[in-house]
Each structure stands twice: as C-alpha cells, then as structure tokens.
PDB file of N, CA and C in Angstrom:
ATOM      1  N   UNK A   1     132.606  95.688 112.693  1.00  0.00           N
ATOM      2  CA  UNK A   1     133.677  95.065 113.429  1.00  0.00           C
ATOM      3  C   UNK A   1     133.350  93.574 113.581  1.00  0.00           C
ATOM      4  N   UNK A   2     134.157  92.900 113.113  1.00  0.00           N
ATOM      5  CA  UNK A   2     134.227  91.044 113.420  1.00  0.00           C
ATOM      6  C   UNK A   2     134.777  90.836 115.066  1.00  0.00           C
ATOM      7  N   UNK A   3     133.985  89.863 115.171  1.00  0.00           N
ATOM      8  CA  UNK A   3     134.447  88.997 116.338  1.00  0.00           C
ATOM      9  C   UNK A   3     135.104  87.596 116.255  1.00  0.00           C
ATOM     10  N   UNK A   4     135.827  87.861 114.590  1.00  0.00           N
ATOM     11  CA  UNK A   4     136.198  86.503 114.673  1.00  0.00           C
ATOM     12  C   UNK A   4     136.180  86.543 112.588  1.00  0.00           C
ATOM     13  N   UNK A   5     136.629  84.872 112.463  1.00  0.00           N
ATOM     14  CA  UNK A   5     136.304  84.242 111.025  1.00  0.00           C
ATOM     15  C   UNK A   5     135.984  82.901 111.363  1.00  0.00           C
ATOM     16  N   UNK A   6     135.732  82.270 109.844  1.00  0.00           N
ATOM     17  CA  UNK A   6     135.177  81.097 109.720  1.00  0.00           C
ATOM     18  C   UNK A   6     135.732  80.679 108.443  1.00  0.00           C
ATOM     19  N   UNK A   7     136.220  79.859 108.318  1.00  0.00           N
ATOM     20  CA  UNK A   7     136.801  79.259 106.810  1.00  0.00           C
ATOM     21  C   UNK A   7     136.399  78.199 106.451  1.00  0.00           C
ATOM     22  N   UNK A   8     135.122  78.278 106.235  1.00  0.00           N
ATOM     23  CA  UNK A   8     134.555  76.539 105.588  1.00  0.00           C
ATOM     24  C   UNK A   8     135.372  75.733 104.519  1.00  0.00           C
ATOM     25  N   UNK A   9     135.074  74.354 104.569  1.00  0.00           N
ATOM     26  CA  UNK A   9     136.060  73.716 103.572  1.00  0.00           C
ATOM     27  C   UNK A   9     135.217  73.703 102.161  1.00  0.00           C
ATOM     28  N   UNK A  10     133.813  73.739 102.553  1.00  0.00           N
ATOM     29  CA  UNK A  10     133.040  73.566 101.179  1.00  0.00           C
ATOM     30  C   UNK A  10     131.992  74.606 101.205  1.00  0.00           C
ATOM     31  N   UNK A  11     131.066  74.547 100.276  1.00  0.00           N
ATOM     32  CA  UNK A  11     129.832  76.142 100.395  1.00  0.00           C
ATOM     33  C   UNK A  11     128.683  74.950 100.293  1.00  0.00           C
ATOM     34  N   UNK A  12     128.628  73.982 101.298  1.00  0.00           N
ATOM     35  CA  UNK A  12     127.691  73.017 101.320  1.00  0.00           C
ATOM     36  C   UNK A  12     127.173  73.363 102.742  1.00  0.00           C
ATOM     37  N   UNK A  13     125.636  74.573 103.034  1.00  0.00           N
ATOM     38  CA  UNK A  13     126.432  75.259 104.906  1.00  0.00           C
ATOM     39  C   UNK A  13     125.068  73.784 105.821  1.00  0.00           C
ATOM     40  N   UNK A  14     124.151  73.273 105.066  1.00  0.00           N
ATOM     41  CA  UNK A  14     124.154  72.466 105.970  1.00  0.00           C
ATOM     42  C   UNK A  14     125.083  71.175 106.168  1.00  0.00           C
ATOM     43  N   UNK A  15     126.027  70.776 105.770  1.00  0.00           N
ATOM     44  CA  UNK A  15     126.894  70.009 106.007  1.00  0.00           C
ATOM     45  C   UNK A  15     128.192  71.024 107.215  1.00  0.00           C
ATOM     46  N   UNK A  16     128.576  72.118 106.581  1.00  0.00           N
ATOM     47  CA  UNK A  16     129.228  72.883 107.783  1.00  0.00           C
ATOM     48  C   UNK A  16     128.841  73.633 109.277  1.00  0.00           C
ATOM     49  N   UNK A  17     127.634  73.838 108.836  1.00  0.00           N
ATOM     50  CA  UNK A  17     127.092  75.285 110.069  1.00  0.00           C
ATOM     51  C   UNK A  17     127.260  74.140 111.505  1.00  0.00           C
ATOM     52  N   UNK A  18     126.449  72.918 111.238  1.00  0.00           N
ATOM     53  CA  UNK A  18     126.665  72.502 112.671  1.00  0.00           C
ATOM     54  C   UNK A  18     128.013  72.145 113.293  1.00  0.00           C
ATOM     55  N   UNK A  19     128.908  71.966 112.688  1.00  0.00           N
ATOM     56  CA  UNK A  19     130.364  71.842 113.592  1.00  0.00           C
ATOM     57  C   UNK A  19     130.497  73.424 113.809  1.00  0.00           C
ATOM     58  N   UNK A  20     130.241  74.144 113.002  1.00  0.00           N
ATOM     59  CA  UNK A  20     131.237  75.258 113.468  1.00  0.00           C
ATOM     60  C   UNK A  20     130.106  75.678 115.248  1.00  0.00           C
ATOM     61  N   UNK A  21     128.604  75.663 114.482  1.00  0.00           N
ATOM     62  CA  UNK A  21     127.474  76.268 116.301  1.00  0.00           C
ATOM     63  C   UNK A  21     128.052  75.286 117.076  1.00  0.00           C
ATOM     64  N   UNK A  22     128.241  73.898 116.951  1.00  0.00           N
ATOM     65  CA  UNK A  22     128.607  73.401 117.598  1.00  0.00           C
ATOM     66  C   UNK A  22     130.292  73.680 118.631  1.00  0.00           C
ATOM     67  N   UNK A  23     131.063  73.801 117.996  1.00  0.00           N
ATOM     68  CA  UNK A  23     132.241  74.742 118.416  1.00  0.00           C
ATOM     69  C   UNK A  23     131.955  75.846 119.142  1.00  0.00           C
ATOM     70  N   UNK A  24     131.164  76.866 118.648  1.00  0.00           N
ATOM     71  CA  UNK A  24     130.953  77.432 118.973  1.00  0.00           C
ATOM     72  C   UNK A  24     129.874  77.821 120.725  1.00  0.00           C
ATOM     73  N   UNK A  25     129.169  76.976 120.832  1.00  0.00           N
ATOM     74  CA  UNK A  25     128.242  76.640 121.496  1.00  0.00           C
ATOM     75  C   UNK A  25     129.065  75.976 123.033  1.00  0.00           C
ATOM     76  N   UNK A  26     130.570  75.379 123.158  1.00  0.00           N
ATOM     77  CA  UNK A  26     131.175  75.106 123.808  1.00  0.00           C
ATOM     78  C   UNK A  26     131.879  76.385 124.835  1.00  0.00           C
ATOM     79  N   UNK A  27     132.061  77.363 123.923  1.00  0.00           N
ATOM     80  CA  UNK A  27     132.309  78.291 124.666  1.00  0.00           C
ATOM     81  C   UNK A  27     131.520  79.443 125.038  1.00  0.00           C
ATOM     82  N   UNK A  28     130.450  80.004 124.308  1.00  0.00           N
ATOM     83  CA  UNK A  28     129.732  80.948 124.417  1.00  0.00           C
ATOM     84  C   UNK A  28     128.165  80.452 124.564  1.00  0.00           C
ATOM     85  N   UNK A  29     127.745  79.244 124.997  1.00  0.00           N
ATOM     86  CA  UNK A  29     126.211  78.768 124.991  1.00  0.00           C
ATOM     87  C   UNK A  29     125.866  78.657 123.770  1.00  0.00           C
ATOM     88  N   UNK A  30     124.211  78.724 123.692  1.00  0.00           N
ATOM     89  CA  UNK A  30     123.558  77.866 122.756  1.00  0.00           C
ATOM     90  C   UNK A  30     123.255  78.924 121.951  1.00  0.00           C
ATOM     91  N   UNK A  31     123.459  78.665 120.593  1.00  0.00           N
ATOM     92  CA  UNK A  31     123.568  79.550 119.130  1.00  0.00           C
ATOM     93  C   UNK A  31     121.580  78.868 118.591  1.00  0.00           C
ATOM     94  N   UNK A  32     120.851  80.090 118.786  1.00  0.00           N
ATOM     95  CA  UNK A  32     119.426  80.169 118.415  1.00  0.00           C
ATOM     96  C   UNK A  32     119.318  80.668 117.043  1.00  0.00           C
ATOM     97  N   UNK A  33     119.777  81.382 116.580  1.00  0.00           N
ATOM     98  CA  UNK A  33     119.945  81.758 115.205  1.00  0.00           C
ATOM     99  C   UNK A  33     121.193  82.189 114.172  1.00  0.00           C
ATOM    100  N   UNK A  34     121.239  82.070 113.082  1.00  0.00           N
ATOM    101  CA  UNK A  34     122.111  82.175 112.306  1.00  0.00           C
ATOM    102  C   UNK A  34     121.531  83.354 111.281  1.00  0.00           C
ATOM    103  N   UNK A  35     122.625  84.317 110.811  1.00  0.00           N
ATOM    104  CA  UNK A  35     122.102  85.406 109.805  1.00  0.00           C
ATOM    105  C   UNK A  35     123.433  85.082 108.837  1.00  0.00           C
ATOM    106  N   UNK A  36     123.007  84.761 107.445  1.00  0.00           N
ATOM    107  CA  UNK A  36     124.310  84.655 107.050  1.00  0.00           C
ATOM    108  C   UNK A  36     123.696  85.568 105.172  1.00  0.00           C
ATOM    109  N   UNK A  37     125.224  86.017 104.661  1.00  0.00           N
ATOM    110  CA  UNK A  37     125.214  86.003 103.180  1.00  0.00           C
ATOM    111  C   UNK A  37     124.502  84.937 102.565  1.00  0.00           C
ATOM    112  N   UNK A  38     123.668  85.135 101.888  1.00  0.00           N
ATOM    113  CA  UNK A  38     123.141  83.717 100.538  1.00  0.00           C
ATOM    114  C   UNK A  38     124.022  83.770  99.518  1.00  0.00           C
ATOM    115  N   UNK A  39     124.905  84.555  99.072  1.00  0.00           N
ATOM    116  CA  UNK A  39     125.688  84.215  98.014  1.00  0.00           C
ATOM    117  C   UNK A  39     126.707  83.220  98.221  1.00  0.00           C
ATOM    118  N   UNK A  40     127.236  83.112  99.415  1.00  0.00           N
ATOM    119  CA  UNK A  40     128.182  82.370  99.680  1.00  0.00           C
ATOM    120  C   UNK A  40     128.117  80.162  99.986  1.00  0.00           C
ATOM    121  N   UNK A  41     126.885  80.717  99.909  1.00  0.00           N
ATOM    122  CA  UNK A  41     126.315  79.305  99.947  1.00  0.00           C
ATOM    123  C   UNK A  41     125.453  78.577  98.736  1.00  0.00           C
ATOM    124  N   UNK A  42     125.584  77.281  98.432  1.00  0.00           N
ATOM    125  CA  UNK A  42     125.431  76.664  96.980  1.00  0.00           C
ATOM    126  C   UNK A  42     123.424  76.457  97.769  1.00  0.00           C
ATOM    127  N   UNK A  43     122.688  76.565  98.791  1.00  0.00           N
ATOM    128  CA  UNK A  43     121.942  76.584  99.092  1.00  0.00           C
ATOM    129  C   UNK A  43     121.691  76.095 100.624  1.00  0.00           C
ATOM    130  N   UNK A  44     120.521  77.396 101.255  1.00  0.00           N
ATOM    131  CA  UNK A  44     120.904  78.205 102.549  1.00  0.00           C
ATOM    132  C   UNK A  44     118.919  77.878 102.971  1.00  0.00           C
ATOM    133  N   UNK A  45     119.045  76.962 103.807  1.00  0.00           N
ATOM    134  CA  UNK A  45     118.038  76.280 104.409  1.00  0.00           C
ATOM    135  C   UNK A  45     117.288  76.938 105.623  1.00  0.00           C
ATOM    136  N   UNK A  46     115.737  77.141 105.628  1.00  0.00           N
ATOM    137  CA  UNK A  46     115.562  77.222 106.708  1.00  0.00           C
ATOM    138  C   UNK A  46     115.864  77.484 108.181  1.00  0.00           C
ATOM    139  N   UNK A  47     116.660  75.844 108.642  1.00  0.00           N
ATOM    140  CA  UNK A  47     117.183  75.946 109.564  1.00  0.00           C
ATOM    141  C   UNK A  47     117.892  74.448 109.550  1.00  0.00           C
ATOM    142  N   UNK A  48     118.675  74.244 110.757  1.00  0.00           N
ATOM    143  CA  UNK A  48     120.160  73.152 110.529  1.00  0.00           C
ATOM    144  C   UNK A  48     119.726  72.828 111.982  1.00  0.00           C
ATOM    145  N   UNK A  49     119.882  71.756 111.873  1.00  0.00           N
ATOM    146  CA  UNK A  49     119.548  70.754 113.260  1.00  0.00           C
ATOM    147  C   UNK A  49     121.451  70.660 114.089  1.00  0.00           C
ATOM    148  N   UNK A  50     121.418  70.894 115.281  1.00  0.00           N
ATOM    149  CA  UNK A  50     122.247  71.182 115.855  1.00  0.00           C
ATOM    150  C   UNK A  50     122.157  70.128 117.059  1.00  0.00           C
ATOM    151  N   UNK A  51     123.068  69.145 117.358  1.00  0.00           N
ATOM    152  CA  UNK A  51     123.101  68.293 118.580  1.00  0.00           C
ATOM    153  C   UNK A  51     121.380  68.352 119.085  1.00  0.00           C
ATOM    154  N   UNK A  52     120.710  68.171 118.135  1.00  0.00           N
ATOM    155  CA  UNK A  52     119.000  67.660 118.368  1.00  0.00           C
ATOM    156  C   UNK A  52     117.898  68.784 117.886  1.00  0.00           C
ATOM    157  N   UNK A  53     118.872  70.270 118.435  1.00  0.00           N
ATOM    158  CA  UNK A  53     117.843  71.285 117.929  1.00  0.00           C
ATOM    159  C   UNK A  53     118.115  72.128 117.123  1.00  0.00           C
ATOM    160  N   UNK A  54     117.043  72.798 116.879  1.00  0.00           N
ATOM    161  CA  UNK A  54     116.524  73.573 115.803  1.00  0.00           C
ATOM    162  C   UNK A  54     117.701  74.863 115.912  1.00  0.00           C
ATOM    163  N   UNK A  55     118.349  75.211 114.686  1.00  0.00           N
ATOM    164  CA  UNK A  55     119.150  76.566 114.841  1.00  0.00           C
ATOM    165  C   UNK A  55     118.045  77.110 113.642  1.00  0.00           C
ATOM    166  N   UNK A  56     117.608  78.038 113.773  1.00  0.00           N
ATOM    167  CA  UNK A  56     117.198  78.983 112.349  1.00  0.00           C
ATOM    168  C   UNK A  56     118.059  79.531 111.649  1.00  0.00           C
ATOM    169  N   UNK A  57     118.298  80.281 110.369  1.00  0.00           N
ATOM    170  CA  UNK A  57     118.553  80.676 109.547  1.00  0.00           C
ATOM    171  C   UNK A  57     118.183  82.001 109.015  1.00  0.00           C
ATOM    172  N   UNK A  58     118.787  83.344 108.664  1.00  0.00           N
ATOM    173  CA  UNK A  58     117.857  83.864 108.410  1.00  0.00           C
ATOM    174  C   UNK A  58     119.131  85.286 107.365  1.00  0.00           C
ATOM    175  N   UNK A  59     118.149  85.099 106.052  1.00  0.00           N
ATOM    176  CA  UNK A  59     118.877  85.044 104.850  1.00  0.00           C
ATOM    177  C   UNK A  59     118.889  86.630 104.895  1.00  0.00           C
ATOM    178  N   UNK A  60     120.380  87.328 104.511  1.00  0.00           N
ATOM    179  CA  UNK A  60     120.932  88.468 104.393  1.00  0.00           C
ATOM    180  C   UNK A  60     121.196  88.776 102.566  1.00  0.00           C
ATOM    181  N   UNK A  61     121.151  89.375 101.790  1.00  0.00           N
ATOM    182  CA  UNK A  61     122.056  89.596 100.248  1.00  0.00           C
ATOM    183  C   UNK A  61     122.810  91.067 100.402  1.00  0.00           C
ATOM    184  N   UNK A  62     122.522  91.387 101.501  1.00  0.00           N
ATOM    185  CA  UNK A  62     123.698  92.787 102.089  1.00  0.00           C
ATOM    186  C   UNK A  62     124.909  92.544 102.481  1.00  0.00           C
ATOM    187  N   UNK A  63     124.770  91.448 102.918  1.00  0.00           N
ATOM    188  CA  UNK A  63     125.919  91.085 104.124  1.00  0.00           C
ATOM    189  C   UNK A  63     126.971  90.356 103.100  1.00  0.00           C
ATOM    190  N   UNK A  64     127.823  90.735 102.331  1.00  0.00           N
ATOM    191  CA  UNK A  64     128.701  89.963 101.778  1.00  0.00           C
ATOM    192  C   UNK A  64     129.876  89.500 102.527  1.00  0.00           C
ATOM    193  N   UNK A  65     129.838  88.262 102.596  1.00  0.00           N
ATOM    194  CA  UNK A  65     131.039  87.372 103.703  1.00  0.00           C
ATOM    195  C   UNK A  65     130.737  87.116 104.950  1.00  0.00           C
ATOM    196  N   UNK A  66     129.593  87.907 105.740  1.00  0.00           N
ATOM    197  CA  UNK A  66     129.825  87.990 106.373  1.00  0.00           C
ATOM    198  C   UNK A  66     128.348  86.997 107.030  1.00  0.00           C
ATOM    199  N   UNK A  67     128.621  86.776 108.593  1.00  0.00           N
ATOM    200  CA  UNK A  67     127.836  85.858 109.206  1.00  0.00           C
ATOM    201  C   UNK A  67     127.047  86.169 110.886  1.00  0.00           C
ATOM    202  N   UNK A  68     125.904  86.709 111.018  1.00  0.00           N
ATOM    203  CA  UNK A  68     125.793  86.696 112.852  1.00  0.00           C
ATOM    204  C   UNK A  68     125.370  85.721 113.259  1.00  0.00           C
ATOM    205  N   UNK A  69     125.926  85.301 114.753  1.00  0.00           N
ATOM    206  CA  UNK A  69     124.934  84.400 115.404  1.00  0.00           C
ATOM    207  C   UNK A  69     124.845  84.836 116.733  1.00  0.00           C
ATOM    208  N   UNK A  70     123.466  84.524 116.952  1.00  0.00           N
ATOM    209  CA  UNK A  70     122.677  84.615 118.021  1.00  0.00           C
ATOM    210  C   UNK A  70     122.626  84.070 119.351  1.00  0.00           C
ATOM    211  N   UNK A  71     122.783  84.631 120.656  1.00  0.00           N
ATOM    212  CA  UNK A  71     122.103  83.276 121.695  1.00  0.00           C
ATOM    213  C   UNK A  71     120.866  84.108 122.045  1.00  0.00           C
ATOM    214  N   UNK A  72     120.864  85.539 121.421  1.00  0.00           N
ATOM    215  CA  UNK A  72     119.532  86.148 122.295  1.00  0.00           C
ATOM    216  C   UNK A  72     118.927  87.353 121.340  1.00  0.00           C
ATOM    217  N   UNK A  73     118.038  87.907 121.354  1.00  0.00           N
ATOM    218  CA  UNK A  73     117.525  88.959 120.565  1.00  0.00           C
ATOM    219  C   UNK A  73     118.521  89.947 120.911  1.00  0.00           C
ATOM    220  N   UNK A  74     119.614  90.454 121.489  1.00  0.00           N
ATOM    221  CA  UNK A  74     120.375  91.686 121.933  1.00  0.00           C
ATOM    222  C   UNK A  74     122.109  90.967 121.945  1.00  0.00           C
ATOM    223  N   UNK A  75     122.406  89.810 121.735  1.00  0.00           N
ATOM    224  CA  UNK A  75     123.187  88.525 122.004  1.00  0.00           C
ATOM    225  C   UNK A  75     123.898  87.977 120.790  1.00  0.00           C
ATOM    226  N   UNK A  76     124.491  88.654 120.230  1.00  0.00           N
ATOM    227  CA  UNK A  76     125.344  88.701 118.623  1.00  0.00           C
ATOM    228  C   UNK A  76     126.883  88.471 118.681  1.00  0.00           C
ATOM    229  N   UNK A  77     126.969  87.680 117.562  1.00  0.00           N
ATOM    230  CA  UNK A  77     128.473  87.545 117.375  1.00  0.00           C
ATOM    231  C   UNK A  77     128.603  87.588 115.836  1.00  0.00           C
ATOM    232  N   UNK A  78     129.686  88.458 115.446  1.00  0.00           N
ATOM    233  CA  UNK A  78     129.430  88.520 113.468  1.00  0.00           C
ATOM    234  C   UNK A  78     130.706  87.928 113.422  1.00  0.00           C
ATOM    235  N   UNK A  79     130.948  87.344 112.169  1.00  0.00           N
ATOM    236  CA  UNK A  79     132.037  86.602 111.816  1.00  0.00           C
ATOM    237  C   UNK A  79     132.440  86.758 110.029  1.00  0.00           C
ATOM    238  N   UNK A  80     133.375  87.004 109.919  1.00  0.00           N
ATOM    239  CA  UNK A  80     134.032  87.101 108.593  1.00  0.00           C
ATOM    240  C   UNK A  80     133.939  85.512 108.223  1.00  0.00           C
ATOM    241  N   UNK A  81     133.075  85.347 107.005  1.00  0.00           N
ATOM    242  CA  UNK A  81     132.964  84.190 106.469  1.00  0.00           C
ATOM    243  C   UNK A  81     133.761  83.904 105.343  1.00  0.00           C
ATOM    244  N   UNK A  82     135.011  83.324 104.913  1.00  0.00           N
ATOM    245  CA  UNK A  82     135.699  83.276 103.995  1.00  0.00           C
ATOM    246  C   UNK A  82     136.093  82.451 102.945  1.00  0.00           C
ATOM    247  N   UNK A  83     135.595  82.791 102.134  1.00  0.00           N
ATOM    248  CA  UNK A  83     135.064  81.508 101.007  1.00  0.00           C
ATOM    249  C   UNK A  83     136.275  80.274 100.440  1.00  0.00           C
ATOM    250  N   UNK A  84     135.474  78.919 100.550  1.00  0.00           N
ATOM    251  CA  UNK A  84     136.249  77.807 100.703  1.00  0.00           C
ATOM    252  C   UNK A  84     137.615  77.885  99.815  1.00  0.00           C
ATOM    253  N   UNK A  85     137.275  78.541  98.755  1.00  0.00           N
ATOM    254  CA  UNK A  85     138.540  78.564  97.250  1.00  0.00           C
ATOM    255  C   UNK A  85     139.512  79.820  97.970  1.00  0.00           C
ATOM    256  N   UNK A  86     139.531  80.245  98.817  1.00  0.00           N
ATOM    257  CA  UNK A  86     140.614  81.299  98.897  1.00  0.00           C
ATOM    258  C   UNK A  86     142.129  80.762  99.078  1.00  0.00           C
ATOM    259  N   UNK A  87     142.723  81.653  98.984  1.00  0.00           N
ATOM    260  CA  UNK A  87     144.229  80.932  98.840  1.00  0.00           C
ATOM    261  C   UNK A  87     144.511  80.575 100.692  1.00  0.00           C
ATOM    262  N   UNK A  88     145.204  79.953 101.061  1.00  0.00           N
ATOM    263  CA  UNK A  88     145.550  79.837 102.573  1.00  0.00           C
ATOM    264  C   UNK A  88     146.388  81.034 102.996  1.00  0.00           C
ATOM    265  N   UNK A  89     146.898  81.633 102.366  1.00  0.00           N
ATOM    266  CA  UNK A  89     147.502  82.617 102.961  1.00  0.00           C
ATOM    267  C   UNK A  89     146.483  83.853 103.505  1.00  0.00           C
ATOM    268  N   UNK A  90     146.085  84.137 102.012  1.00  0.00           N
ATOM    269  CA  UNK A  90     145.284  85.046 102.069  1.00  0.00           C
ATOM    270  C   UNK A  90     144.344  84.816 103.584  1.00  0.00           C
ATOM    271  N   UNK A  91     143.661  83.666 103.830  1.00  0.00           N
ATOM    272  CA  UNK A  91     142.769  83.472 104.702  1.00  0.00           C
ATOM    273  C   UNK A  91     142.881  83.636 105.964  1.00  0.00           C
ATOM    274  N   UNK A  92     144.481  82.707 105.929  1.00  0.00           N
ATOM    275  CA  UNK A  92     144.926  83.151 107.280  1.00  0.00           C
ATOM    276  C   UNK A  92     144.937  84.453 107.408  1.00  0.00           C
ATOM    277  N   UNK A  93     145.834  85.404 106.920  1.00  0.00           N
ATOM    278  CA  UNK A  93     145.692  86.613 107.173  1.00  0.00           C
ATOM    279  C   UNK A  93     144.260  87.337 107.244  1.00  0.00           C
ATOM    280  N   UNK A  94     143.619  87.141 106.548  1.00  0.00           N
ATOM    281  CA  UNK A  94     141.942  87.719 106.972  1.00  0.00           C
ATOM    282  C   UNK A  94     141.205  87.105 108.359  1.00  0.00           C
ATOM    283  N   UNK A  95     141.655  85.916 108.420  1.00  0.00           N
ATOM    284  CA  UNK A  95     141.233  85.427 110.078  1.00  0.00           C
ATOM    285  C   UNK A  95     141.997  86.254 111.051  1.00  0.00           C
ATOM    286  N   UNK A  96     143.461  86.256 111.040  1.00  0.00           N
ATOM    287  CA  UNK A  96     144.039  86.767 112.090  1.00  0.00           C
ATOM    288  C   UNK A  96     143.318  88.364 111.998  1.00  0.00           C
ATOM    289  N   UNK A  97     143.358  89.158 110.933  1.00  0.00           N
ATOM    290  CA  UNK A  97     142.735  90.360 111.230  1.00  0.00           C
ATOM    291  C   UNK A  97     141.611  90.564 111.611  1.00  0.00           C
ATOM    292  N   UNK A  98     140.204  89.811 111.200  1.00  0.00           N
ATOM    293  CA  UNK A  98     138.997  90.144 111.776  1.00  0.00           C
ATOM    294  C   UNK A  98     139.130  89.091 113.371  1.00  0.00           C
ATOM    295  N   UNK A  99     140.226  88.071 113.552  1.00  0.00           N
ATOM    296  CA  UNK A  99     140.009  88.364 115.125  1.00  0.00           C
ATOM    297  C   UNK A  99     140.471  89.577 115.606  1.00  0.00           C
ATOM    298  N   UNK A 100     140.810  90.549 115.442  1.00  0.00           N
ATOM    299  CA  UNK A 100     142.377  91.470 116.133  1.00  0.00           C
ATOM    300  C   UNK A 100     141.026  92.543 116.555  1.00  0.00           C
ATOM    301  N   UNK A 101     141.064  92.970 118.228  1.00  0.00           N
ATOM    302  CA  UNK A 101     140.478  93.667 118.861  1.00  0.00           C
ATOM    303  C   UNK A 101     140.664  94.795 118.342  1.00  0.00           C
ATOM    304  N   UNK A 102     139.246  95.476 117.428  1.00  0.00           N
ATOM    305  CA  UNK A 102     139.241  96.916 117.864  1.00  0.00           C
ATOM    306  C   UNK A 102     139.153  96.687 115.932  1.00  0.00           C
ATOM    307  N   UNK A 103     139.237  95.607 115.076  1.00  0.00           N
ATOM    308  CA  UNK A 103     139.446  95.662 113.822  1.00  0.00           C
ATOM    309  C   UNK A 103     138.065  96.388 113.478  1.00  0.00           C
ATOM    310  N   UNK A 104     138.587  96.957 111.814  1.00  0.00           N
ATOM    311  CA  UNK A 104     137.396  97.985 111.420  1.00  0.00           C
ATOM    312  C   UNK A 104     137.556  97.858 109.902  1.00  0.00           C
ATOM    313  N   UNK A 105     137.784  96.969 109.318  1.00  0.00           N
ATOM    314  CA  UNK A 105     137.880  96.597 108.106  1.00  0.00           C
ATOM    315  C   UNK A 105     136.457  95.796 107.109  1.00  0.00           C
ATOM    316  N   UNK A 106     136.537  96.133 106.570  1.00  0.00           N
ATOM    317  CA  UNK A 106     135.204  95.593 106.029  1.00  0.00           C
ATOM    318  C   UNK A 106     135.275  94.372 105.348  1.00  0.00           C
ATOM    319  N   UNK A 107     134.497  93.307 104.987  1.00  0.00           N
ATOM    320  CA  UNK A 107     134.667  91.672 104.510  1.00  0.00           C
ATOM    321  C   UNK A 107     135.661  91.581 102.882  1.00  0.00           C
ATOM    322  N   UNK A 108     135.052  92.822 102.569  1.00  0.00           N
ATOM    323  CA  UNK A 108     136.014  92.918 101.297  1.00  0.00           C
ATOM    324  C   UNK A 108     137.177  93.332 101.341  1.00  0.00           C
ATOM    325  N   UNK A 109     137.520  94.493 102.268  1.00  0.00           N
ATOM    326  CA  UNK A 109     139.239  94.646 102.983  1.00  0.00           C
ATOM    327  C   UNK A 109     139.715  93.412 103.160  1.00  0.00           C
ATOM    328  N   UNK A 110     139.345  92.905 104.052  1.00  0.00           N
ATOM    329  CA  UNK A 110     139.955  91.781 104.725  1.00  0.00           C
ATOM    330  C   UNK A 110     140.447  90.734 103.624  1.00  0.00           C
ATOM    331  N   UNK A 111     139.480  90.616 102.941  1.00  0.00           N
ATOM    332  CA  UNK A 111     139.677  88.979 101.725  1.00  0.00           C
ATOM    333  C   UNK A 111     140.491  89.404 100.859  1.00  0.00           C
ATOM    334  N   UNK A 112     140.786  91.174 100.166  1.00  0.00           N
ATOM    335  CA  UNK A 112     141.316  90.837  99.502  1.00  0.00           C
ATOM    336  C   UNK A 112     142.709  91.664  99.718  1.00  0.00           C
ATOM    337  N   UNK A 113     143.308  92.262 100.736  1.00  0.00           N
ATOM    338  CA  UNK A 113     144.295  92.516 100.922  1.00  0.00           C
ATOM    339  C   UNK A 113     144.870  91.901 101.858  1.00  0.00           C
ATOM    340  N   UNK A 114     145.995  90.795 101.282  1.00  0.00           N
ATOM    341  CA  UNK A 114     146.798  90.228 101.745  1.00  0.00           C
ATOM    342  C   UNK A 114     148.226  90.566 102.949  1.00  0.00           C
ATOM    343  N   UNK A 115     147.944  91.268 103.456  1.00  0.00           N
ATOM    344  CA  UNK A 115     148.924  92.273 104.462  1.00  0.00           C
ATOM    345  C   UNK A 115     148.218  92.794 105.479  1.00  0.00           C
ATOM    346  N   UNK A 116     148.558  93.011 106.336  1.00  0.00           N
ATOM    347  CA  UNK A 116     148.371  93.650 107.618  1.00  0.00           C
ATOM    348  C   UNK A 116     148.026  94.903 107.281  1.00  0.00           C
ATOM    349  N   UNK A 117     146.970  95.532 107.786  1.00  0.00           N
ATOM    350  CA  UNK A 117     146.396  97.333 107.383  1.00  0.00           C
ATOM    351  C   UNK A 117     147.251  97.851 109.152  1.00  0.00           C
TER     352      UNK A 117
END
C-alpha cells in the first residue's frame, strides 16, 4: 500500500531527492533515511545532503518504482516513484491512485493501467 507518489522531472536523484525530503520534511519532520529502487535512477549515492544534513540512502533491486522514507526505525512512508518519461496522464492517474486510502495496487498496476481499478 502507497502513501502517496513522486514524479521526478529527471532520474538525476541527487539533484531531486532533496526538494522532494525537503517538502516532505515540512509536514511530517525530519526524513533520516531513504530506501529507494536503483533501477530508476541514472546513479543512487550514498547519501544526499538535505538543508545541511546527512539523509542516507539505502539501495533496494526488489522494489520496482517504488520508494520508503524514514523519520525512525518503525517510522515509514512508501511512495510510488514514477518515472520522469511517463506520459502525464498516465501519471496523474497513478498519483491520484497510490494517494487513494486503503489503495492495494502494486507499482506496476498503477504505471501501467491508465483508468481507475
């Protein structure tokens, strides 16, 4: 189940990850780690300096699309990560569904069926 999406503009994630923790970090506190897909990224660093500090990184090849972040060892949020080339429709519709309470669709449902399940 998603708590959400993310639609980067490029697969460049230290140029993206910090706006989005950063966004993120406004409403839900401070994002300590990141678990993301490596396929989806042109190259997936260590860790990404965030308004001064350290976010870690920590590399998944299971997780296709998809993204957690952390404020605590028990303290998770997963996110449908949706790759920069997708059509806008398509995306929108995969955002609006992995926000939608109670969704149970998997990263590959979501991206590639264009319609409401």
């Amino acid at each position: 189940m998603f708590d959400g999406a993310w639609w980067p503009r490029t697969r460049d994630l230290e140029s993206e990850l910090p706006d989005l923790v950063t966004a993120l970090e406004a409403h839900v506190g401070p994002i300590v780690r990141v678990g993301l897909d490596t396929s989806t990224w042109d190259l997936v660093p260590r860790s990404v300096q965030v308004g001064g500090l350290e976010v870690r990184i920590a590399r998944f090849s299971a997780s296709d699309n998809t993204m957690s972040l952390s404020r605590g060892m028990q303290d998770q949020f997963v996110l449908l990560v949706i790759p920069p080339n997708t059509p806008a429709t398509l995306a929108a519709t995969a955002m609006a569904r992995a926000a939608t309470s109670g969704n149970r669709g998997s990263a590959a449902d979501l991206l590639t069926t264009p319609h409401a399940a």
